[in-house]
Protein backbone atom coordinates (compact mmCIF):
# COMPACT_ATOMS: atom_id res chain seq x y z
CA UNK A 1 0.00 0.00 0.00
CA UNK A 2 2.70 2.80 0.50
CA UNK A 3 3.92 2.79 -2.87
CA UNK A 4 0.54 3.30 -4.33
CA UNK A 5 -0.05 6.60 -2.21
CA UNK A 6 0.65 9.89 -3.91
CA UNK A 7 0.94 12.92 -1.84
CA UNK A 8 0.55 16.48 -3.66
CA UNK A 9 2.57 18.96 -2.30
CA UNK A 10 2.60 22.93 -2.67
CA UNK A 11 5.23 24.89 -3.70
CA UNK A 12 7.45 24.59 -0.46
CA UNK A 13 7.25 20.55 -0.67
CA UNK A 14 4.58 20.47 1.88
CA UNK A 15 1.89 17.61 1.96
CA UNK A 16 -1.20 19.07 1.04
CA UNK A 17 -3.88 16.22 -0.01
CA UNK A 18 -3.37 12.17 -0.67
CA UNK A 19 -4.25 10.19 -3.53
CA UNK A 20 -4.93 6.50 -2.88
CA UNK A 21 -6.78 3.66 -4.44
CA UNK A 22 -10.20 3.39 -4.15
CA UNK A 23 -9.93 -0.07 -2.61
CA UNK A 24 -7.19 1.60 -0.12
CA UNK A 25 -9.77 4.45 1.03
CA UNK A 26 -12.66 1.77 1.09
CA UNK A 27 -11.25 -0.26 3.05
CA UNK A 28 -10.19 2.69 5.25
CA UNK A 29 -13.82 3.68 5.46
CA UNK A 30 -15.04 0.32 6.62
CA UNK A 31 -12.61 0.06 9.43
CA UNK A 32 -13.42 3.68 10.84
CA UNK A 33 -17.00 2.86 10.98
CA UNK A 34 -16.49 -0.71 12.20
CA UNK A 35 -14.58 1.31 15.31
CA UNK A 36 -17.36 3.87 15.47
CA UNK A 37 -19.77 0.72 16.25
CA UNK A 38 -17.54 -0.64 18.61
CA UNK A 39 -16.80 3.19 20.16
CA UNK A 40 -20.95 3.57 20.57
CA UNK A 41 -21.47 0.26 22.13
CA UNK A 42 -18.49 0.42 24.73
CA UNK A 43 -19.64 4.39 25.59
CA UNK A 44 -23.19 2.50 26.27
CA UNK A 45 -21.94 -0.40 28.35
CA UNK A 46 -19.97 2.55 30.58
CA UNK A 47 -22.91 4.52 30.79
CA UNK A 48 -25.21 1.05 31.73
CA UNK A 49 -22.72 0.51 34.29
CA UNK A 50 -22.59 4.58 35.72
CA UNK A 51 -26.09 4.16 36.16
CA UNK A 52 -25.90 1.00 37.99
CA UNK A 53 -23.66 2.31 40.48
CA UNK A 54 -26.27 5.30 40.75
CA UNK A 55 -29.22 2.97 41.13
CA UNK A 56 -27.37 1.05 43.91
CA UNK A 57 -26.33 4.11 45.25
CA UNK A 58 -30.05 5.26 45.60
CA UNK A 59 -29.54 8.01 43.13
CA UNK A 60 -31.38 7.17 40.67
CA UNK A 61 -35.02 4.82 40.19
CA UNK A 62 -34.45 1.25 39.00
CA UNK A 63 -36.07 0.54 35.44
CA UNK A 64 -38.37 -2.24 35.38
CA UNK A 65 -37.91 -4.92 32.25
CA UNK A 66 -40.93 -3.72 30.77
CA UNK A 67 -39.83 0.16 31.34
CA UNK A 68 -36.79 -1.13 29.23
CA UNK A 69 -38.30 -3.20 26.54
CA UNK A 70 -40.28 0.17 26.11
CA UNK A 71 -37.51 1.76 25.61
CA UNK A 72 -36.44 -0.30 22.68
């Protein structure tokens, strides 16, 4: 993959935009949104866990299962 990247410089030599293959940026955009999947389920499962510590706490009401499903 590094040989087929192209850089286009300005008139001091300094990077300025990137040419790739389409397959190179496609496969670029797959991972980043795989990651932003993973990044929204692991910021739920620390914000599920937050709010158990408040609900055991006393801070906060417990949900119900059906007050969940609801939710859904």
């Amino acid at each position: 993959m590094p040989g087929d990247v192209k850089y286009v410089t300005d008139e001091k030599g300094k990077r300025q935009e990137v040419i790739l293959p389409f397959q190179v940026w496609k496969d670029v955009t797959d991972e980043l949104e795989a990651l932003r999947e993973k990044h929204q389920i692991l910021t739920g499962l620390q914000q599920s866990c937050r709010d158990v510590k408040r609900q055991k706490k006393g801070e906060i009401e417990e949900q119900s299962l059906e007050g969940f499903l609801n939710e859904l």
